[in-house]
C-alpha atoms as a PDB file:
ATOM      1  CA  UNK A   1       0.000   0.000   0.000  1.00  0.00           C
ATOM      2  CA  UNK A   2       1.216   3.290  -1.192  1.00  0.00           C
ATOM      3  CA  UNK A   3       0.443   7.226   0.009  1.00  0.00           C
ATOM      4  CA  UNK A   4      -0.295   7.383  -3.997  1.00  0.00           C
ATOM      5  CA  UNK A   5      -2.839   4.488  -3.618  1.00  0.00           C
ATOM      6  CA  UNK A   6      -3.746   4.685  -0.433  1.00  0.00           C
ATOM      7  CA  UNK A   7      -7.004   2.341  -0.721  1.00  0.00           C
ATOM      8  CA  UNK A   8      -5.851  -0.764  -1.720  1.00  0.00           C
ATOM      9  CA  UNK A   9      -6.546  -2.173   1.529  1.00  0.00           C
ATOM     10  CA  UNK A  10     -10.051  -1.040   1.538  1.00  0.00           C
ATOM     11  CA  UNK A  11     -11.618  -4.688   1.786  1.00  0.00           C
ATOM     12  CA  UNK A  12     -14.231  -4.857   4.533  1.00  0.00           C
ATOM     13  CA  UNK A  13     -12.967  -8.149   6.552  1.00  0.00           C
ATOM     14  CA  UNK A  14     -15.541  -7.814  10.454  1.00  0.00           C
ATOM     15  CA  UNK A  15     -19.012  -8.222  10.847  1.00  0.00           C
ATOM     16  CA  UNK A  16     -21.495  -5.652  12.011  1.00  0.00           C
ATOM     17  CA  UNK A  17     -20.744  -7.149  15.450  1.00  0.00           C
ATOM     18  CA  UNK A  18     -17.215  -7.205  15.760  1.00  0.00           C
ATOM     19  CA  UNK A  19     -17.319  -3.452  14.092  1.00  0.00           C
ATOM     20  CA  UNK A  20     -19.881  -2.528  16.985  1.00  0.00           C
ATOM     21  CA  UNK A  21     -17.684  -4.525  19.661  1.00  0.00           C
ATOM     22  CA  UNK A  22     -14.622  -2.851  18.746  1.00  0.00           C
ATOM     23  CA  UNK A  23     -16.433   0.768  18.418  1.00  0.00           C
ATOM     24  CA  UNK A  24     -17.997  -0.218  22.261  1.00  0.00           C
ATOM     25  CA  UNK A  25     -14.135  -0.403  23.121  1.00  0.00           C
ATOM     26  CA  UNK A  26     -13.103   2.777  21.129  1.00  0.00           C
ATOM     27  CA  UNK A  27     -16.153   5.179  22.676  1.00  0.00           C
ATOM     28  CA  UNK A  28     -15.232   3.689  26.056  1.00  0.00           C
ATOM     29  CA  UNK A  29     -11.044   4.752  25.950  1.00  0.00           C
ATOM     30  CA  UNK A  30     -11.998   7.784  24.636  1.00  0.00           C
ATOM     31  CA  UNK A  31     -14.583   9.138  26.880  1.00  0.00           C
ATOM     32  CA  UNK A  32     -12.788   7.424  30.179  1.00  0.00           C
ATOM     33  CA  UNK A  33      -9.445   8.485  29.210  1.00  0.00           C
ATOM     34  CA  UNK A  34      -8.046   4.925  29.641  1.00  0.00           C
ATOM     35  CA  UNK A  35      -5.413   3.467  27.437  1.00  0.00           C
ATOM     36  CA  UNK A  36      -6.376  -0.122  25.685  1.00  0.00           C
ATOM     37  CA  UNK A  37      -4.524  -2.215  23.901  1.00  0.00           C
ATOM     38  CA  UNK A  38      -4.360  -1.738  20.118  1.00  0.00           C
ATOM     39  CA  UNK A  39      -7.106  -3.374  17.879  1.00  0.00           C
ATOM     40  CA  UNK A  40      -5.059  -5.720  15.991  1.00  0.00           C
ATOM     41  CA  UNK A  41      -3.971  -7.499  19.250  1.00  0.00           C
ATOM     42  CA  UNK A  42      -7.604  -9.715  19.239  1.00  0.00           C
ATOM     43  CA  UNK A  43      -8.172  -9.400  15.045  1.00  0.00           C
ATOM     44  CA  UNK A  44      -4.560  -9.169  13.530  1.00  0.00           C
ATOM     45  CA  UNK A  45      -6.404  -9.506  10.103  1.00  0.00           C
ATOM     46  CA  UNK A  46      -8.130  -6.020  10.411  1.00  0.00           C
ATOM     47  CA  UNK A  47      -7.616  -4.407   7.063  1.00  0.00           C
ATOM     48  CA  UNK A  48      -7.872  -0.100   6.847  1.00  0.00           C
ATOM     49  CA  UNK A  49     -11.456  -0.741   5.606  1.00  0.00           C
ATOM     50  CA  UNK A  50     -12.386  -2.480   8.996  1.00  0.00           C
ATOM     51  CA  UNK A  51     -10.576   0.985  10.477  1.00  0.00           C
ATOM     52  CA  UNK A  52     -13.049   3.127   8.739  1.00  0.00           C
ATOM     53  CA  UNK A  53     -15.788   1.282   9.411  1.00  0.00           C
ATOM     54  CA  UNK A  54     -15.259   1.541  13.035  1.00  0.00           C
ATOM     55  CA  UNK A  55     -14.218   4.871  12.971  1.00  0.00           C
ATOM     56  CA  UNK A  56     -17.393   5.995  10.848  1.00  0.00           C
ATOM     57  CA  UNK A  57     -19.934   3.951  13.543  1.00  0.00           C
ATOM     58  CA  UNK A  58     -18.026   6.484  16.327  1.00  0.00           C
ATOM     59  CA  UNK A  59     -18.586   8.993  14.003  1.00  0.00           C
ATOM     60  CA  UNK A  60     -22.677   8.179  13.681  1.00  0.00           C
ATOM     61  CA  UNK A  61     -23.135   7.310  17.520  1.00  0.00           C
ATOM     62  CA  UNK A  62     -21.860  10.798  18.031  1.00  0.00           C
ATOM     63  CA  UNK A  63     -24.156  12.808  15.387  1.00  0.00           C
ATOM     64  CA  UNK A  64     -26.654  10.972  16.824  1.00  0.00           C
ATOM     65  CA  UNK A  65     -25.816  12.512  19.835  1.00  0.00           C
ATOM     66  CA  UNK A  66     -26.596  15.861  18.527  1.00  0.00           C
ATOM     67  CA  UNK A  67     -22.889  16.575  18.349  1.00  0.00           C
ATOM     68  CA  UNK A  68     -21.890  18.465  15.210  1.00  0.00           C
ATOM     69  CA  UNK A  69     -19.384  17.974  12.826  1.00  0.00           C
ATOM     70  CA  UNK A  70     -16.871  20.139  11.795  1.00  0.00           C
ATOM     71  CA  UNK A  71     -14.683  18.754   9.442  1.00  0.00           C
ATOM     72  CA  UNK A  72     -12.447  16.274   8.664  1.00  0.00           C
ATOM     73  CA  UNK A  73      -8.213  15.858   9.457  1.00  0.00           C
ATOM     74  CA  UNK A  74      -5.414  14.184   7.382  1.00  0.00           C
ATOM     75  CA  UNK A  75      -3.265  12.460   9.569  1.00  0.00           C
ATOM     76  CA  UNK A  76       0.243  10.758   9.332  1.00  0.00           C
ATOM     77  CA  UNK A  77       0.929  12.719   6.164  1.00  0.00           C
ATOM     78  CA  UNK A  78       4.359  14.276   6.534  1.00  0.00           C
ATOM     79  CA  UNK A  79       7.712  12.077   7.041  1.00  0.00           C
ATOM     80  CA  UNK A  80       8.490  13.098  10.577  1.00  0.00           C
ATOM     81  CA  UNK A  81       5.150  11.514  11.782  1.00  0.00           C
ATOM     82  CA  UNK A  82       4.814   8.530   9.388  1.00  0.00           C
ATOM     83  CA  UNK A  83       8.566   7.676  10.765  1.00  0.00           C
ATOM     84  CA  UNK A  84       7.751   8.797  14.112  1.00  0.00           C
ATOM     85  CA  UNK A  85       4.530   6.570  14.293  1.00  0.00           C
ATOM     86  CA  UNK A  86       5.378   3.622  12.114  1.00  0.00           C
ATOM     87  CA  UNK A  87       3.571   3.667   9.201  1.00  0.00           C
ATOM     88  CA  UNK A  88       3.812   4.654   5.555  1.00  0.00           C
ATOM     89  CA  UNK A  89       0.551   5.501   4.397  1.00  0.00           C
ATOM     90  CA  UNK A  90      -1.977   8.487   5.483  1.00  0.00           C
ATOM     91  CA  UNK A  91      -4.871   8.480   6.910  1.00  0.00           C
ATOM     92  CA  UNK A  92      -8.192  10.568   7.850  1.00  0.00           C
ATOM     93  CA  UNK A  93     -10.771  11.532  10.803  1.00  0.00           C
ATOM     94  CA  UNK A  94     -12.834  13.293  11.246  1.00  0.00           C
ATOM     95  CA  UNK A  95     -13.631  16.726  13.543  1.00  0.00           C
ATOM     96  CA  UNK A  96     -16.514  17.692  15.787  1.00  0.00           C
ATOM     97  CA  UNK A  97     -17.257  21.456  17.046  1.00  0.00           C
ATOM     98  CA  UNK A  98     -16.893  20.416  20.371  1.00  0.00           C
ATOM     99  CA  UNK A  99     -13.245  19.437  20.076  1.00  0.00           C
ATOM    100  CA  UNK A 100     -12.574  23.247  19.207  1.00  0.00           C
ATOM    101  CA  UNK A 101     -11.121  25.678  22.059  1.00  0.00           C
ATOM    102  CA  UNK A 102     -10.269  28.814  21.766  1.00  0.00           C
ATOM    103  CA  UNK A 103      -6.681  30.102  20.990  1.00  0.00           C
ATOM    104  CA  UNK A 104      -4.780  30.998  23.873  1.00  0.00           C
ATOM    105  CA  UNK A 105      -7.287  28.929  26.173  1.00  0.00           C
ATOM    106  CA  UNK A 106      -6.585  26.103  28.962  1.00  0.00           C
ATOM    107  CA  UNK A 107      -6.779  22.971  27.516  1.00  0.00           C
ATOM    108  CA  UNK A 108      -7.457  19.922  30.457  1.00  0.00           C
ATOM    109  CA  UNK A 109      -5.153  16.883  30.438  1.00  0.00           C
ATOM    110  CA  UNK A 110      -7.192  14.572  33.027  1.00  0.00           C
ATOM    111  CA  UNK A 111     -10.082  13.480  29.992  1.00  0.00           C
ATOM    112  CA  UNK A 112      -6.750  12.663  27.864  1.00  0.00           C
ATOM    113  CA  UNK A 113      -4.263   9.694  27.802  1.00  0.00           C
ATOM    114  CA  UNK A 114      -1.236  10.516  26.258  1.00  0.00           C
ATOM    115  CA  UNK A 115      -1.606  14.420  25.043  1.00  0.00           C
ATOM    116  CA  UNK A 116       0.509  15.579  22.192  1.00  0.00           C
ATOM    117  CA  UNK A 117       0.670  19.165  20.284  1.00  0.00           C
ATOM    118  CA  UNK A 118       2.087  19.515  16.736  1.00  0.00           C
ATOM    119  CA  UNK A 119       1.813  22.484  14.132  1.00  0.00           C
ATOM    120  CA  UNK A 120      -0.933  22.157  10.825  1.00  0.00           C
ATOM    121  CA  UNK A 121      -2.120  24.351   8.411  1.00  0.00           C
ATOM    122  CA  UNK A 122      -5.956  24.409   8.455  1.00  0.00           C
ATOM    123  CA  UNK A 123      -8.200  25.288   5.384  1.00  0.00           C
ATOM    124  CA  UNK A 124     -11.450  25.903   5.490  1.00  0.00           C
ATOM    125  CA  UNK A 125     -13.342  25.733   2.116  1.00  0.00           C
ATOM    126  CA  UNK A 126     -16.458  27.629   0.609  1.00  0.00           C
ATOM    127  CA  UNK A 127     -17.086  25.145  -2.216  1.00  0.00           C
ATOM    128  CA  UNK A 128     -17.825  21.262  -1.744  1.00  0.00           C
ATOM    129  CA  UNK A 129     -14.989  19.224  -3.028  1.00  0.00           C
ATOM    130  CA  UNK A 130     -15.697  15.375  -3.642  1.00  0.00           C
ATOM    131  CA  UNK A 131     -14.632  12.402  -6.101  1.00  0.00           C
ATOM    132  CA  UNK A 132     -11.594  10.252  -7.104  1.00  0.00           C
ATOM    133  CA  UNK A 133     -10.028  13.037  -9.251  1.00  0.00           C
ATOM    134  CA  UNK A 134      -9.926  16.046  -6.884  1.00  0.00           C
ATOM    135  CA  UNK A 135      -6.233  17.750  -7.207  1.00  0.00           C
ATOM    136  CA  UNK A 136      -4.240  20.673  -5.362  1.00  0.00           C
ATOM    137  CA  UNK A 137      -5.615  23.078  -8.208  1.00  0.00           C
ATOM    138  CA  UNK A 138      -9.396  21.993  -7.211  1.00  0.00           C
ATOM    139  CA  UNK A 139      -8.758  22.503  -3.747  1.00  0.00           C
ATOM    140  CA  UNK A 140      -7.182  25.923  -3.771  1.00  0.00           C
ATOM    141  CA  UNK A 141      -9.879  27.002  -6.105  1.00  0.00           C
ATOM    142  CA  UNK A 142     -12.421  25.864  -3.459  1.00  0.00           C
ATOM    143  CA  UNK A 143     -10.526  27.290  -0.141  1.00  0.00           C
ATOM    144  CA  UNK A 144     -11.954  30.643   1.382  1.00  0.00           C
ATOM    145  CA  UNK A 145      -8.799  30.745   3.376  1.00  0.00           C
ATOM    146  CA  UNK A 146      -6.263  29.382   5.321  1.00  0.00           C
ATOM    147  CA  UNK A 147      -5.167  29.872   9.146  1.00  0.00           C
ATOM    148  CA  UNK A 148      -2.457  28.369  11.715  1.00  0.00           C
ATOM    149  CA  UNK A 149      -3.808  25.427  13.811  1.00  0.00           C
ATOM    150  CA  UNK A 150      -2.338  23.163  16.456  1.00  0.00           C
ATOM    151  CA  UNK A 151      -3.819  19.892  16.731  1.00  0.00           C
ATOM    152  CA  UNK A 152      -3.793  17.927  20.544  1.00  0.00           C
ATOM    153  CA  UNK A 153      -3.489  14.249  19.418  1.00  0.00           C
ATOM    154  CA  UNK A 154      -4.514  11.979  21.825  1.00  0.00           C
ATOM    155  CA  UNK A 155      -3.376   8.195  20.971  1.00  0.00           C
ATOM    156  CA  UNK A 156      -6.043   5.691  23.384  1.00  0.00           C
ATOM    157  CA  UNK A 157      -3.949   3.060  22.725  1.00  0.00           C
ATOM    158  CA  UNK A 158      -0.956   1.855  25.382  1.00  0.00           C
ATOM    159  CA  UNK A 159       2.788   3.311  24.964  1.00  0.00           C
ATOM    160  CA  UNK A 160       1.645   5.281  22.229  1.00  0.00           C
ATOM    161  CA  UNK A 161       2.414   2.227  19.940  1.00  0.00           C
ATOM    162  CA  UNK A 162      -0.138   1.344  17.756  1.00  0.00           C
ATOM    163  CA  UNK A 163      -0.570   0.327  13.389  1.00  0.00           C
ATOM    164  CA  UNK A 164      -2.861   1.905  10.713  1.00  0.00           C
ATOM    165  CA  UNK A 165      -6.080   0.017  11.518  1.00  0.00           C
ATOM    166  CA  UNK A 166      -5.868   0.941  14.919  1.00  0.00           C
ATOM    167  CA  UNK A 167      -5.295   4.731  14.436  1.00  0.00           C
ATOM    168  CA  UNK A 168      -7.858   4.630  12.101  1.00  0.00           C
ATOM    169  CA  UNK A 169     -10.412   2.868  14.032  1.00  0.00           C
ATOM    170  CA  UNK A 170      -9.275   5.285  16.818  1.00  0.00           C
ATOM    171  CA  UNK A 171      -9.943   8.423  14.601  1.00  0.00           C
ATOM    172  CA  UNK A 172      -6.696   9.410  14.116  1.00  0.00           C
ATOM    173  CA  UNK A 173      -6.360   9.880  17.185  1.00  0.00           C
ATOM    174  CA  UNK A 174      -8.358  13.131  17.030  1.00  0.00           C
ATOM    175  CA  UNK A 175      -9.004  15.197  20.856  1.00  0.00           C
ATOM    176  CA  UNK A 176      -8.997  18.819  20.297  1.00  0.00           C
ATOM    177  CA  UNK A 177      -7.680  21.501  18.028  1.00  0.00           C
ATOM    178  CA  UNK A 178      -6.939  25.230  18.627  1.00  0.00           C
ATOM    179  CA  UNK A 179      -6.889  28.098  15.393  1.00  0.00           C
ATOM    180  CA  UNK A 180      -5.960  31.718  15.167  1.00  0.00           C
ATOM    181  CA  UNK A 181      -2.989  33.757  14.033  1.00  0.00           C
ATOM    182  CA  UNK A 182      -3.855  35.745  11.031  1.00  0.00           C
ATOM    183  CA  UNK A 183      -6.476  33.959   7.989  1.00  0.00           C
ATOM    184  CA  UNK A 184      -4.774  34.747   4.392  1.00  0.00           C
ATOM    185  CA  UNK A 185      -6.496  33.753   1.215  1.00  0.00           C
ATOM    186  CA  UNK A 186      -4.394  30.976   0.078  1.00  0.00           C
ATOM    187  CA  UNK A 187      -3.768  32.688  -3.510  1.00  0.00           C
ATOM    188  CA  UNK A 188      -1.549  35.478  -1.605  1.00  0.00           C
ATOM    189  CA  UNK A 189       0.835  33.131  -0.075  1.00  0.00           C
ATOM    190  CA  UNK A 190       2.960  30.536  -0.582  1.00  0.00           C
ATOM    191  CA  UNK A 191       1.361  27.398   0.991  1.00  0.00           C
ATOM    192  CA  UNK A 192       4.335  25.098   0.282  1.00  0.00           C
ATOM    193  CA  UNK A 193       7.179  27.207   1.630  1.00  0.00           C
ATOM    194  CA  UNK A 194       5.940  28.424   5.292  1.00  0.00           C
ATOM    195  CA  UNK A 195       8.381  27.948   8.040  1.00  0.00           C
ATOM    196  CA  UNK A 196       6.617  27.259  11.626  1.00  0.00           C
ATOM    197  CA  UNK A 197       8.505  27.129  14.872  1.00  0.00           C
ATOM    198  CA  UNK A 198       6.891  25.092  17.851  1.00  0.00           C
ATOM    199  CA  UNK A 199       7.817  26.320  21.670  1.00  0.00           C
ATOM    200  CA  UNK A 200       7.080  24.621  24.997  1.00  0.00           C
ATOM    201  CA  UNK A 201       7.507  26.878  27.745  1.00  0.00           C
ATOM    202  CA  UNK A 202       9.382  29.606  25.753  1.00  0.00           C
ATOM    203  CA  UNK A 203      12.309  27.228  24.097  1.00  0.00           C
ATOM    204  CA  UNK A 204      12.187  26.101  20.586  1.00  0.00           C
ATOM    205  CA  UNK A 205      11.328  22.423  20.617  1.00  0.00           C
ATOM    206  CA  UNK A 206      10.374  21.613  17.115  1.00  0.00           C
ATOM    207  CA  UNK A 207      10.152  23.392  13.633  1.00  0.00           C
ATOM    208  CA  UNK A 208       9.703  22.357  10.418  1.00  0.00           C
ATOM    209  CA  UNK A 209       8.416  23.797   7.025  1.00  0.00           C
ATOM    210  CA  UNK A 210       4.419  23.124   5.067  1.00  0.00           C
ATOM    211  CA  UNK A 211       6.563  21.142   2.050  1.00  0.00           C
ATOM    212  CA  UNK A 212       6.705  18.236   4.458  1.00  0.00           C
ATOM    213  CA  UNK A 213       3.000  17.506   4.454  1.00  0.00           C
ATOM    214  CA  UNK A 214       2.928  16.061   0.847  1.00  0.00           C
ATOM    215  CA  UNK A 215       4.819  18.651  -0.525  1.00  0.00           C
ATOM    216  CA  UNK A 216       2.022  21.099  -0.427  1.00  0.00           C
ATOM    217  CA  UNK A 217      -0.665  21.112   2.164  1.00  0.00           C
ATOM    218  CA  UNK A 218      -3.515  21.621  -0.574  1.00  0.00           C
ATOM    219  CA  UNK A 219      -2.195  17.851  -2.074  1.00  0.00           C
ATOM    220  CA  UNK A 220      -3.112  16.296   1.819  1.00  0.00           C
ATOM    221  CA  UNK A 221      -6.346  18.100   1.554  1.00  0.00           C
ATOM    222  CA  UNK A 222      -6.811  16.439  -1.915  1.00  0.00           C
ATOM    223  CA  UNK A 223      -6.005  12.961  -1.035  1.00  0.00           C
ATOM    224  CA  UNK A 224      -7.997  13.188   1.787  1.00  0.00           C
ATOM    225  CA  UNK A 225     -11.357  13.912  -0.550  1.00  0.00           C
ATOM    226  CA  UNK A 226      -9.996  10.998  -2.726  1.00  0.00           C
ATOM    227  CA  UNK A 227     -10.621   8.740   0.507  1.00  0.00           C
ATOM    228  CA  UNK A 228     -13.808  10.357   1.359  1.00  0.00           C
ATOM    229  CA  UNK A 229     -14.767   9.375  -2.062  1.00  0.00           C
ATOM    230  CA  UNK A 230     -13.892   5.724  -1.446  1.00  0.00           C
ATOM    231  CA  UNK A 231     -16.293   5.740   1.979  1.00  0.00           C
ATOM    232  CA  UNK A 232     -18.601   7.023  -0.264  1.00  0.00           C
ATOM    233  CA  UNK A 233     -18.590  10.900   1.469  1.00  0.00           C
ATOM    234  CA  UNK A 234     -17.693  14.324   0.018  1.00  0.00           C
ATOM    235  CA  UNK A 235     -15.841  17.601   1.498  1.00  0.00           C
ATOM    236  CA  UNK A 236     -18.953  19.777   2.011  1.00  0.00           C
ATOM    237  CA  UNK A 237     -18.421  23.947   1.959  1.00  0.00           C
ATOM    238  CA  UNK A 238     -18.033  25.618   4.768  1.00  0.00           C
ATOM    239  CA  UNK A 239     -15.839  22.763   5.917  1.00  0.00           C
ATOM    240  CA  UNK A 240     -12.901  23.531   8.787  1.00  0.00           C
ATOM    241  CA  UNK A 241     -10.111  20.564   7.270  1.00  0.00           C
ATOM    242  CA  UNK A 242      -6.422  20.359   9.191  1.00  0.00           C
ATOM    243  CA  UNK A 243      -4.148  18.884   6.659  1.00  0.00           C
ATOM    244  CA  UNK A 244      -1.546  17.053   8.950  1.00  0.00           C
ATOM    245  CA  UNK A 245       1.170  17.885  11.152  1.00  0.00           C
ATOM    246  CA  UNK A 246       4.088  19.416   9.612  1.00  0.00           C
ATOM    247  CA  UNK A 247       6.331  18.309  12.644  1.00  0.00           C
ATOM    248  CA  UNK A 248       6.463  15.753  14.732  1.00  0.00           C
ATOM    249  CA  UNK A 249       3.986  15.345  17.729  1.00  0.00           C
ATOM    250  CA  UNK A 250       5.280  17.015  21.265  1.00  0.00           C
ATOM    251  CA  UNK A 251       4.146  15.639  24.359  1.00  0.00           C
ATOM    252  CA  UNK A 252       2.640  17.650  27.118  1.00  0.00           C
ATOM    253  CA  UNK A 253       1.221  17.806  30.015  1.00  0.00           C
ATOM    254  CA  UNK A 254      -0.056  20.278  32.855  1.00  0.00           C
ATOM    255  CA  UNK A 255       1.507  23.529  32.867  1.00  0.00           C
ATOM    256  CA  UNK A 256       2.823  23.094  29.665  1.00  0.00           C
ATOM    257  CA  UNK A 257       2.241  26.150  27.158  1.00  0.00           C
ATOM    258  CA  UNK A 258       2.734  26.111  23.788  1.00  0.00           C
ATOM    259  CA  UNK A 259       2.813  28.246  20.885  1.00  0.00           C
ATOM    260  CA  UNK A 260       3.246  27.992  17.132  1.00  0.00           C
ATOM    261  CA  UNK A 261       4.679  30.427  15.313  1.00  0.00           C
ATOM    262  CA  UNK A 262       4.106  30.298  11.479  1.00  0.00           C
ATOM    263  CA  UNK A 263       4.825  32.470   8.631  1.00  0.00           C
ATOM    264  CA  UNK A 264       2.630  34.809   6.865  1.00  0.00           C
ATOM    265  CA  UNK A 265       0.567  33.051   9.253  1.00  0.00           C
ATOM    266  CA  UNK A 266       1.312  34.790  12.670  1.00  0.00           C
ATOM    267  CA  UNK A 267       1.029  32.261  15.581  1.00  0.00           C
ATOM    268  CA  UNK A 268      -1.391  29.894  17.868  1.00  0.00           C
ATOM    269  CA  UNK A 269      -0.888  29.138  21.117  1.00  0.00           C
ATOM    270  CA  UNK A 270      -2.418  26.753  23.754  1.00  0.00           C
ATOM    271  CA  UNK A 271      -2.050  26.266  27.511  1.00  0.00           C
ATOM    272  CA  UNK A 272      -2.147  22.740  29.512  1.00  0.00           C
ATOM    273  CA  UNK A 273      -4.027  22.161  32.877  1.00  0.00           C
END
């Protein structure tokens, strides 16, 4: 399997049981904040379909709910986390409103396992993007604009160690996100040469530059709509979409603050309690 071709695993392989069984387990780490063994321990044939299954039955329990959706993530798609995770494809999740806090706010660290921070780009679009054939082009054309995000990843799964069916079943390991800095249209800047700088407590702990996610942010984005299109969803307008971490994931925990600092961008910054 391939980051060109990322769907060639897409072959369903559980039962409506085992899916609901293993999204009972998922719903249960996540809202109790306790770490569980990854997924593939008890079905070690669990394809990425199987992941996106379970992760789409979290995803309907939720709506259901009356929680809202925001958007949707790429995950895993620079170097530093593929290598830093383990794997060598990308992935998706999706986003709810309610993961949102605002910049500069206190985020808590007792509903999360293992807390990480790490640097994205976000777009938000104003035109629905969906299909196999969606490129960079299509999705510029269809961003209002673009802003700094950080993304708090929060892995359920013990040591941190976990495969691609896992995360995925796991929603990329999706807990809350935090935007601000300055929005730019993404026609007046260049989206595949911005520099960001990550700091923990006021030292420089991590920076990297957007060419790392895919070589252009926009081409995450596009991929991403490429996979929607194989779980038979679209991109709809309006939509807030992170397109991966540009750096590797930083660990925190209370007391920690952190800011981004991006250019053209300005910065984002989040506190830990």
């Amino acid at each position: 399997m391939s980051a060109e071709n990322p769907n060639q695993s897409m072959t369903l392989t559980l039962g409506r049981e085992d899916i609901v069984r293993l999204t009972d387990r998922i719903e249960a780490a996540q809202t109790g904040a306790k770490a569980i063994p990854k997924l593939t321990d008890d079905f070690p044939g669990m394809t990425l379909a199987d992941g996106y299954a379970v992760q789409l039955e979290l995803r309907r329990r939720w709506l259901a709910q009356g929680r809202r959706q925001a958007g949707w993530k790429a995950g895993l798609t620079s170097k530093a986390k593929m290598d830093q995770m383990g794997v060598r494809v990308p992935s998706i999740g999706f986003l709810l409103a309610d993961m949102a806090r605002p910049e500069n706010s206190a985020v808590r660290t007792d509903d999360l396992v293992h807390p990480r921070a790490e640097c994205e780009i976000a777009f938000v679009t104003k035109a629905r993007l969906a299909g196999d054939q969606v490129t960079r082009e299509d999705v510029l054309a269809a961003t209002d604009f673009v802003l700094p995000a950080i993304e708090v990843i929060d892995s359920r799964f013990s040591g941190f160690k976990f495969d691609l069916p896992s995360v995925v079943a796991d929603n990329g390991s999706s807990a809350r996100y935090v935007a601000g800095g300055r929005a730019r249209y993404a026609g007046d800047i260049d989206l595949s040469t911005l520099g960001v700088v990550m700091e923990k407590n006021g030292e420089a702990v991590t920076m990297g530059a957007s060419a790392a996610v895919m070589g252009h942010p926009a081409d995450a984005i596009a991929l991403m709509v490429r996979v929607l299109h194989e779980l038979g969803e679209d991109l709809p307008a309006g939509s807030f979409v992170m397109s991966g971490a540009i750096t590797e994931a930083i660990a925190v925990k209370p007391g920690d603050n952190v800011i981004a600092r991006y250019q053209e961008l300005g910065s984002v910054s989040v506190r830990f309690i």
